[in-house]
PDB file of N, CA and C in Angstrom:
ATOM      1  N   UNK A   1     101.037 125.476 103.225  1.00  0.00           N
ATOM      2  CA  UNK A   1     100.401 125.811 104.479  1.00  0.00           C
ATOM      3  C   UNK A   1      99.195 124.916 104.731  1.00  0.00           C
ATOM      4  N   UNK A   2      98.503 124.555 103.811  1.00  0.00           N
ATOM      5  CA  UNK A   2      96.932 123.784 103.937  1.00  0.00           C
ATOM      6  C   UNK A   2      97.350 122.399 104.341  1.00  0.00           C
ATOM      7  N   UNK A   3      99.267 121.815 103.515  1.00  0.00           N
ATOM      8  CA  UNK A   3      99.463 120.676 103.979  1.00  0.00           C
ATOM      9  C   UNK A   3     100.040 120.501 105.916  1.00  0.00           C
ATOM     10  N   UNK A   4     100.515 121.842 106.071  1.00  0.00           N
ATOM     11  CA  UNK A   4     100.706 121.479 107.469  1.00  0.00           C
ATOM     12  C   UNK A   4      99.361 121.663 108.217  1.00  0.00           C
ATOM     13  N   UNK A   5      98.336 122.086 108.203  1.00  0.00           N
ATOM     14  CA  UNK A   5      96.613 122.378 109.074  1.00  0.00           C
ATOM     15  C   UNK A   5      96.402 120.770 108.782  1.00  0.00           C
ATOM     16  N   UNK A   6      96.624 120.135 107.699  1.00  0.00           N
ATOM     17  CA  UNK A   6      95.945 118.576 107.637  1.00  0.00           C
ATOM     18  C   UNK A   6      97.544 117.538 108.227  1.00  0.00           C
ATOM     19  N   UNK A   7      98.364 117.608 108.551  1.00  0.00           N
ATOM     20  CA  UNK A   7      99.061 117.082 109.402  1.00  0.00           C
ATOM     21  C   UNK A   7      98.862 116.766 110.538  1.00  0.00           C
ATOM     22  N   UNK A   8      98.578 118.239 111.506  1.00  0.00           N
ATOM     23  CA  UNK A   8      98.434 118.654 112.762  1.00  0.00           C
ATOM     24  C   UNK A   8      96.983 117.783 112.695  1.00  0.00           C
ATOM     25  N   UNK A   9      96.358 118.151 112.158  1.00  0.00           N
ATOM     26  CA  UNK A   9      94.362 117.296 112.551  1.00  0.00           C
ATOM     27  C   UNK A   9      94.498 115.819 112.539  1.00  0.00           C
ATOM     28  N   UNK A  10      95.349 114.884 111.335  1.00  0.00           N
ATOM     29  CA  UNK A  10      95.549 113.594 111.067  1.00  0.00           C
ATOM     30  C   UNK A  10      96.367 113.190 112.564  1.00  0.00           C
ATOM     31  N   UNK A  11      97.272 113.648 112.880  1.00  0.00           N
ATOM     32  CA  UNK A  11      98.195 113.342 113.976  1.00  0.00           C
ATOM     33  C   UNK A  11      97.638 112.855 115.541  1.00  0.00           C
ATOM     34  N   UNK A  12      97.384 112.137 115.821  1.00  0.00           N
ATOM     35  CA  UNK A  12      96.666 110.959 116.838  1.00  0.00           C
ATOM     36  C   UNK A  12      95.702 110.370 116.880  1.00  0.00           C
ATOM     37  N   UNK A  13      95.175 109.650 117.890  1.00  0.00           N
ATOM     38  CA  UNK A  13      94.163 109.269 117.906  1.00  0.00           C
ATOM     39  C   UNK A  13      92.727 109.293 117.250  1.00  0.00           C
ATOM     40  N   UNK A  14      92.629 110.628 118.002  1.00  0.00           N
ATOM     41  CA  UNK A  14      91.100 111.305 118.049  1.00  0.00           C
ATOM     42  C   UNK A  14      90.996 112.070 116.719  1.00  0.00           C
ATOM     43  N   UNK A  15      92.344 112.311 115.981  1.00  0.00           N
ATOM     44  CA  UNK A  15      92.351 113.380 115.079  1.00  0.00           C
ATOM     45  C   UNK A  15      92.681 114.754 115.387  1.00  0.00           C
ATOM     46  N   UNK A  16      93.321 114.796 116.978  1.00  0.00           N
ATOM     47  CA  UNK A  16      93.365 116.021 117.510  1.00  0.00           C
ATOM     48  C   UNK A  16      94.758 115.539 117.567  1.00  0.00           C
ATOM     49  N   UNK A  17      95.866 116.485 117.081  1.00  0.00           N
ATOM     50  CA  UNK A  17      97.165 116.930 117.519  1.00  0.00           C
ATOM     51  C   UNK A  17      97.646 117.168 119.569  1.00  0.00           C
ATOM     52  N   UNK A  18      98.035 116.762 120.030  1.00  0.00           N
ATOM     53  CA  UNK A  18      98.353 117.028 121.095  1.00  0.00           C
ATOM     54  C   UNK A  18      99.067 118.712 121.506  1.00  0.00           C
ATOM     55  N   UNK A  19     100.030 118.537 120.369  1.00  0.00           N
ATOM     56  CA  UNK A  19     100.550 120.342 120.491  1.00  0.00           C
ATOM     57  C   UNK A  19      99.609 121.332 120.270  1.00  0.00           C
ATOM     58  N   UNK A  20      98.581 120.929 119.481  1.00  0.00           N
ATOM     59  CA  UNK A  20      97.186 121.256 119.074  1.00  0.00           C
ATOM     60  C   UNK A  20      96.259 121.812 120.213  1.00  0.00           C
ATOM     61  N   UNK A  21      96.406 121.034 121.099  1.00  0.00           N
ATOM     62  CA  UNK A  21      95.519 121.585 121.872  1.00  0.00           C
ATOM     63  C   UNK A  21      96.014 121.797 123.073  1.00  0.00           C
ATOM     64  N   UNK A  22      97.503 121.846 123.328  1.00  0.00           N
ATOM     65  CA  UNK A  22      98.159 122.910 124.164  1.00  0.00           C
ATOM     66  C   UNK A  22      97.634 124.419 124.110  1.00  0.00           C
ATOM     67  N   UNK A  23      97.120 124.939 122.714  1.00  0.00           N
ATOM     68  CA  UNK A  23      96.331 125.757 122.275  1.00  0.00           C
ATOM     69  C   UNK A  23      94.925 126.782 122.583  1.00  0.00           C
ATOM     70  N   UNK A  24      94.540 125.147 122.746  1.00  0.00           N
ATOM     71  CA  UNK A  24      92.779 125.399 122.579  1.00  0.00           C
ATOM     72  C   UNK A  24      92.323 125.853 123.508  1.00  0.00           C
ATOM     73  N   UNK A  25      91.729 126.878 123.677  1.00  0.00           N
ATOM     74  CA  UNK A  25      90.888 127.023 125.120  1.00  0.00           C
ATOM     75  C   UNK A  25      89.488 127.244 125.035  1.00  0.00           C
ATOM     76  N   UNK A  26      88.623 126.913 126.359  1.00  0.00           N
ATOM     77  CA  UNK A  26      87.212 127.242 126.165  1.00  0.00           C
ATOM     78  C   UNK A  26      87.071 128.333 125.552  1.00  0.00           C
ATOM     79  N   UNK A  27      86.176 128.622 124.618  1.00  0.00           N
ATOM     80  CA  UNK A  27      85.463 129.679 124.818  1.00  0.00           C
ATOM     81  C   UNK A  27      84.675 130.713 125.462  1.00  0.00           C
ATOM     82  N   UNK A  28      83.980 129.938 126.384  1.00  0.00           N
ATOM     83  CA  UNK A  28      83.150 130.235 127.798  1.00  0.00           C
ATOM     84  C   UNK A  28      84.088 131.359 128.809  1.00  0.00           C
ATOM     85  N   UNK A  29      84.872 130.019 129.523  1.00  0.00           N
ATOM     86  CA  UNK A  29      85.398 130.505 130.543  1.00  0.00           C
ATOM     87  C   UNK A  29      87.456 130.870 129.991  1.00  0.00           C
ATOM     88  N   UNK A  30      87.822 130.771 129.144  1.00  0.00           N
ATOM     89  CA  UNK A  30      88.986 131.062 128.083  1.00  0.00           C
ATOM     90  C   UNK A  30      90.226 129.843 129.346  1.00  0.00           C
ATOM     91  N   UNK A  31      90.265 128.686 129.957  1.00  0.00           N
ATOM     92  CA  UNK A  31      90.917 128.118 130.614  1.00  0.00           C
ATOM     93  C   UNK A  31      90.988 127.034 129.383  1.00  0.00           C
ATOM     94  N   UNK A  32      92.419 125.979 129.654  1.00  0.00           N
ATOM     95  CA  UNK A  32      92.697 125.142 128.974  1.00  0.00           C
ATOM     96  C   UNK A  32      91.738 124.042 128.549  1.00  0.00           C
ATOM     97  N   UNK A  33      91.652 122.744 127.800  1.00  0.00           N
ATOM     98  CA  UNK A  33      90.493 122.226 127.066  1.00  0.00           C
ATOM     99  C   UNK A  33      91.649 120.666 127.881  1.00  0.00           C
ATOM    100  N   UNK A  34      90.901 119.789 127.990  1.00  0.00           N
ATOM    101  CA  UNK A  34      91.298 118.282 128.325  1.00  0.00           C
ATOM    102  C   UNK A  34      90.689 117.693 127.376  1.00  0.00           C
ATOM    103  N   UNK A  35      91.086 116.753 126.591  1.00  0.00           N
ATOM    104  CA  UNK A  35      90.702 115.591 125.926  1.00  0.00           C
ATOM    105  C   UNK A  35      90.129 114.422 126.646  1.00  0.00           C
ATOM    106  N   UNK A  36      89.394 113.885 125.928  1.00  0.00           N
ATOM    107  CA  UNK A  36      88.387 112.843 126.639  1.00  0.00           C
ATOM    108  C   UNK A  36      88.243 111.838 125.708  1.00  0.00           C
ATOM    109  N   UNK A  37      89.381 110.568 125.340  1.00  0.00           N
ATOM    110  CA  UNK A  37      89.035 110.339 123.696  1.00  0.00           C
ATOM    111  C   UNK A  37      88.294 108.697 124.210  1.00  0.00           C
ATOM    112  N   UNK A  38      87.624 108.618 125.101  1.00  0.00           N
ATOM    113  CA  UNK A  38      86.549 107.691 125.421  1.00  0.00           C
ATOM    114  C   UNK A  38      84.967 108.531 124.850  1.00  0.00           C
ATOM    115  N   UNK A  39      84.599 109.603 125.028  1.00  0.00           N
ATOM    116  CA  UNK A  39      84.203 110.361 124.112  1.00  0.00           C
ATOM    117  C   UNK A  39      84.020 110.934 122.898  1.00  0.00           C
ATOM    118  N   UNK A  40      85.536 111.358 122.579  1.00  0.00           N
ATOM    119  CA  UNK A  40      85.862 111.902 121.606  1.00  0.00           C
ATOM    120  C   UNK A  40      85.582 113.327 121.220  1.00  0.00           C
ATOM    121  N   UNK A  41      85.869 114.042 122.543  1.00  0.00           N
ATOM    122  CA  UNK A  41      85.440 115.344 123.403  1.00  0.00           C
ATOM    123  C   UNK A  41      86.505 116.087 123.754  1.00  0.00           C
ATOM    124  N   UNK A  42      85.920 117.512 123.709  1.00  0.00           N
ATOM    125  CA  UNK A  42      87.362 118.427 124.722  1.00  0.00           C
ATOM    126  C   UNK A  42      86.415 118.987 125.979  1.00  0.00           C
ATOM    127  N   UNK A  43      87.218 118.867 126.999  1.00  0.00           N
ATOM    128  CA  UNK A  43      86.168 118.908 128.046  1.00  0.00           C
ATOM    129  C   UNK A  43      86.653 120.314 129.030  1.00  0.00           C
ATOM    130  N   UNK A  44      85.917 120.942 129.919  1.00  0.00           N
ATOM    131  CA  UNK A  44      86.289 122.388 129.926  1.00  0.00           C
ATOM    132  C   UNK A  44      85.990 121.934 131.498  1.00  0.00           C
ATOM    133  N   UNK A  45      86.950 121.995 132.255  1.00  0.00           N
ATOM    134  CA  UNK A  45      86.441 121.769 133.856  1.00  0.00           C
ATOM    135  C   UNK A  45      86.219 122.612 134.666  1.00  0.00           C
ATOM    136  N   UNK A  46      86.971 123.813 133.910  1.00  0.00           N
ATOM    137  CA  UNK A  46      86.691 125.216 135.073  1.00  0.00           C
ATOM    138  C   UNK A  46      84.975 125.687 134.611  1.00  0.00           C
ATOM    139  N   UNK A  47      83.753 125.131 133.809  1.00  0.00           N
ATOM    140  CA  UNK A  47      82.557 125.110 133.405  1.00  0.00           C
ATOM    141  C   UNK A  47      81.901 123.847 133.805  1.00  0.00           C
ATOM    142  N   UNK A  48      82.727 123.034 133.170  1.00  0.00           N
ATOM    143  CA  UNK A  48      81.820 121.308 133.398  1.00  0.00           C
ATOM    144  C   UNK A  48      81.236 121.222 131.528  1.00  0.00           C
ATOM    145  N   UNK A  49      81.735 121.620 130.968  1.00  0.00           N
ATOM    146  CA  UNK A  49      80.927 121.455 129.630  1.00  0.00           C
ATOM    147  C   UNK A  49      81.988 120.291 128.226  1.00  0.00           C
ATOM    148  N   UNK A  50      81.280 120.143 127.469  1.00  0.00           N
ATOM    149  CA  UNK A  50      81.837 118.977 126.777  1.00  0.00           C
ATOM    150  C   UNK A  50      81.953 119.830 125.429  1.00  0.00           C
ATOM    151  N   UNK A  51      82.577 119.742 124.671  1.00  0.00           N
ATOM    152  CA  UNK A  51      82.857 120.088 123.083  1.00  0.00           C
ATOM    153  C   UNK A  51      82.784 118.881 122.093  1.00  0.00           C
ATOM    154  N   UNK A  52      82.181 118.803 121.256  1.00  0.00           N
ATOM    155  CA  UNK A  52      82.897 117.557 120.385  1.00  0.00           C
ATOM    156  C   UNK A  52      83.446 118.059 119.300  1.00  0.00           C
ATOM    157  N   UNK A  53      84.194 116.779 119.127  1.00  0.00           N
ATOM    158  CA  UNK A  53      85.292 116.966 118.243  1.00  0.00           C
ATOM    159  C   UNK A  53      84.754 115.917 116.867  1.00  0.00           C
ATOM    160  N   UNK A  54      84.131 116.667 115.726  1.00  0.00           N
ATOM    161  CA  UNK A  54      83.883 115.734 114.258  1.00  0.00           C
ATOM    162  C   UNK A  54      84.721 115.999 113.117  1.00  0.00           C
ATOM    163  N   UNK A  55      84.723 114.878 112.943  1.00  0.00           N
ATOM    164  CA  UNK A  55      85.970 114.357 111.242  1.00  0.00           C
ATOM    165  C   UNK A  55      87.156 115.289 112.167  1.00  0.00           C
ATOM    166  N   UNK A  56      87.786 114.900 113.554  1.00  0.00           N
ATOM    167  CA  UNK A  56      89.220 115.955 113.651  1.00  0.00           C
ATOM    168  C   UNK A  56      88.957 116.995 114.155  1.00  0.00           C
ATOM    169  N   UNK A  57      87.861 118.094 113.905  1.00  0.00           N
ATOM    170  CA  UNK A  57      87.633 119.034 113.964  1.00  0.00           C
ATOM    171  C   UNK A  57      86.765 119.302 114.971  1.00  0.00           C
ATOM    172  N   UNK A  58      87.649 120.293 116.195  1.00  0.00           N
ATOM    173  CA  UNK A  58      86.791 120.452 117.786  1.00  0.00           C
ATOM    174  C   UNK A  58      85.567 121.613 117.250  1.00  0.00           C
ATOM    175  N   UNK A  59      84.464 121.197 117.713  1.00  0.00           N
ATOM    176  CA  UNK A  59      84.034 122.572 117.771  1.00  0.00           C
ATOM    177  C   UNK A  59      83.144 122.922 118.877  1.00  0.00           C
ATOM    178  N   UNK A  60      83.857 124.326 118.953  1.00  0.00           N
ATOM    179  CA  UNK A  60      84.236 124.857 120.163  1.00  0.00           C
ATOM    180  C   UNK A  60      82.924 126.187 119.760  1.00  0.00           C
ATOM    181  N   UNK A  61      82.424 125.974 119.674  1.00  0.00           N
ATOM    182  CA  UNK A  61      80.985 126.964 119.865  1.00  0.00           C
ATOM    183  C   UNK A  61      80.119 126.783 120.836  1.00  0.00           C
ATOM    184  N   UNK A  62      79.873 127.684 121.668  1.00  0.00           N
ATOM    185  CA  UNK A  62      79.234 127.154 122.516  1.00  0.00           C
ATOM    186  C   UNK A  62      77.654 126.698 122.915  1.00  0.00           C
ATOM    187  N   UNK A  63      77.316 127.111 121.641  1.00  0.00           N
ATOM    188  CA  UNK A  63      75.921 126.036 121.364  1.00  0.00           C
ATOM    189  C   UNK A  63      76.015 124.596 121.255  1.00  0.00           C
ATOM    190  N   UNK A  64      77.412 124.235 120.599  1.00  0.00           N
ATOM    191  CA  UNK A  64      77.501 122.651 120.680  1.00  0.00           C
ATOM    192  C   UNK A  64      78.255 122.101 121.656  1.00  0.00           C
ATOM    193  N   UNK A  65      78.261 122.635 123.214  1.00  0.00           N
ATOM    194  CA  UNK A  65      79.060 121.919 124.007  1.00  0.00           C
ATOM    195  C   UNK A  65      77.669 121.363 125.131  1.00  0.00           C
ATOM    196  N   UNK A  66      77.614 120.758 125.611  1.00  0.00           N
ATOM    197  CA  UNK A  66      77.047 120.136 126.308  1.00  0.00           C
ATOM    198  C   UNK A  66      77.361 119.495 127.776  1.00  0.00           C
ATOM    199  N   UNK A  67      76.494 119.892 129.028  1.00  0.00           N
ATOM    200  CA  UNK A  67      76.879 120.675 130.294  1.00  0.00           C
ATOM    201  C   UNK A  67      77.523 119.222 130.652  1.00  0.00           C
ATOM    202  N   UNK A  68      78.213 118.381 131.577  1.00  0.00           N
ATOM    203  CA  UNK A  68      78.592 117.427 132.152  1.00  0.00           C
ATOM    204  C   UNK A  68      77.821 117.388 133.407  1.00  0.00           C
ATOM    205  N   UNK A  69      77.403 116.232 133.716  1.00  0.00           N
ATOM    206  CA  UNK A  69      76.627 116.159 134.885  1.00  0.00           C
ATOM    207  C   UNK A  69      77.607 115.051 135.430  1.00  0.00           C
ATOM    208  N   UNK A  70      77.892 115.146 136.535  1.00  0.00           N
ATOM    209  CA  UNK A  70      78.668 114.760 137.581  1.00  0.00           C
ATOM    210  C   UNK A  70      77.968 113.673 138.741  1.00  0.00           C
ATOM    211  N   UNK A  71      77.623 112.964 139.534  1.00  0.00           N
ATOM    212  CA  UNK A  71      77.517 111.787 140.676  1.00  0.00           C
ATOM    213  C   UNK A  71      77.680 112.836 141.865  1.00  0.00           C
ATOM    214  N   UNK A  72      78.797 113.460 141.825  1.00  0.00           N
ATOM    215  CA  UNK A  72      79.312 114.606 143.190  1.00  0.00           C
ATOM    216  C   UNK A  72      78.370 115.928 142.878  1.00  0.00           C
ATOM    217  N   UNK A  73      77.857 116.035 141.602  1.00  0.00           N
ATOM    218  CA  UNK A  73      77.028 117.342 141.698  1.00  0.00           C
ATOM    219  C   UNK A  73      75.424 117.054 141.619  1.00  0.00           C
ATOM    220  N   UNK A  74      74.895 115.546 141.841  1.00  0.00           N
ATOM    221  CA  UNK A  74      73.440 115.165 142.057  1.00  0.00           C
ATOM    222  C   UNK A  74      73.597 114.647 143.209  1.00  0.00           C
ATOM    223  N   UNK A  75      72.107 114.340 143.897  1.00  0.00           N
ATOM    224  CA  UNK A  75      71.637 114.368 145.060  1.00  0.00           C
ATOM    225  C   UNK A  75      71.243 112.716 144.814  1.00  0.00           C
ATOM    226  N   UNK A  76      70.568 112.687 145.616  1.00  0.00           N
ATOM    227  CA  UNK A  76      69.774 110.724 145.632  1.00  0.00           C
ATOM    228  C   UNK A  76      68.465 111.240 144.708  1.00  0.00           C
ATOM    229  N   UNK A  77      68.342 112.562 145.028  1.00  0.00           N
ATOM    230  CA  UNK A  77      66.928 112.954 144.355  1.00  0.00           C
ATOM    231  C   UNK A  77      66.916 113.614 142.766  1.00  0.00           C
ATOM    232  N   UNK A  78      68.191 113.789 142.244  1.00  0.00           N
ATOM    233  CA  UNK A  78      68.340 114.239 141.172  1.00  0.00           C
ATOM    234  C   UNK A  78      69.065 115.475 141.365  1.00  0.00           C
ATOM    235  N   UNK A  79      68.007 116.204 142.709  1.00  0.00           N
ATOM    236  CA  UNK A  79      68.160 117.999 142.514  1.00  0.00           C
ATOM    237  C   UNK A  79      69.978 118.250 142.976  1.00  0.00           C
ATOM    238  N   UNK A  80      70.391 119.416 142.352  1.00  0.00           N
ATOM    239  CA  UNK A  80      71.984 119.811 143.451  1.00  0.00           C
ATOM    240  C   UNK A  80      71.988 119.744 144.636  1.00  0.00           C
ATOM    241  N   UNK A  81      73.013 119.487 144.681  1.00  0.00           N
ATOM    242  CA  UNK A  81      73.149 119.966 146.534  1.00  0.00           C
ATOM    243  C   UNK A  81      73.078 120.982 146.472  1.00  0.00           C
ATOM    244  N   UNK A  82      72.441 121.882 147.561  1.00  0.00           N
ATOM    245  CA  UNK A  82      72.750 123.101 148.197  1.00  0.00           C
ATOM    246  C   UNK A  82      73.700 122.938 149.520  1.00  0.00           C
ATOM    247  N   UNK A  83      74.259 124.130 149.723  1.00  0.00           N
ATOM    248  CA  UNK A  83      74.642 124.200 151.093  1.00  0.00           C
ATOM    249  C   UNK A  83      73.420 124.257 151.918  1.00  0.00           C
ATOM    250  N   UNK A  84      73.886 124.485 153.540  1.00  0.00           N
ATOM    251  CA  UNK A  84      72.945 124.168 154.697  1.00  0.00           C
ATOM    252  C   UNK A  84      73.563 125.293 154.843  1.00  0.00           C
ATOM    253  N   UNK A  85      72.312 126.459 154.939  1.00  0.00           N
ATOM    254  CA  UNK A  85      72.243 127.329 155.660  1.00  0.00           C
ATOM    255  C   UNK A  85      71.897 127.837 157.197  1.00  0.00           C
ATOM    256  N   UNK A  86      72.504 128.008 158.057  1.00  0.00           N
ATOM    257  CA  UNK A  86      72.046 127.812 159.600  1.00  0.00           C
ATOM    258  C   UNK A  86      72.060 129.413 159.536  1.00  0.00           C
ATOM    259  N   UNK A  87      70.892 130.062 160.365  1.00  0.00           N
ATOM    260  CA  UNK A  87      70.542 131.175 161.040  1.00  0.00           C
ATOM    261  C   UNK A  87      70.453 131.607 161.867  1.00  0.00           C
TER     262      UNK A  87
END
């Protein structure tokens, strides 16, 4: 059994199994995880948050994920957009 858990982790790229993380879901928001292996990240879009993945191993706690900041979710000024509220 311990030799198939070190199969599945060795098996691509990143060290992440692909059937592997058909699996995985946030923790946060419990929706599917995307790989990011320019990173070397599982990335959670229904949140915006990042996971990393060391020696193979995602971890998915959510103290170690880290928020994604986006171009479409800053302003020229840094701050979010808000909507325009008319009254």
């Amino acid at each position: 059994m311990v030799r198939f858990g070190r199969i599945l982790l060795k098996d691509g790229t990143v060290g992440i199994n692909k059937t592997l993380l058909e699996y995985l879901v946030c923790p946060l928001s419990k929706q599917p995880l995307r790989l990011c292996e320019k990173t070397n990240s599982l990335i959670s879009d229904a949140i915006g948050v990042s996971y990393p993945i060391v020696d193979g191993v995602p971890r998915l706690v959510p103290t170690d994920g880290k928020i994604i900041e986006t171009d479409d979710a800053l302003n020229s000024n840094g701050a979010g957009d808000l909507p325009n509220k008319k009254t």
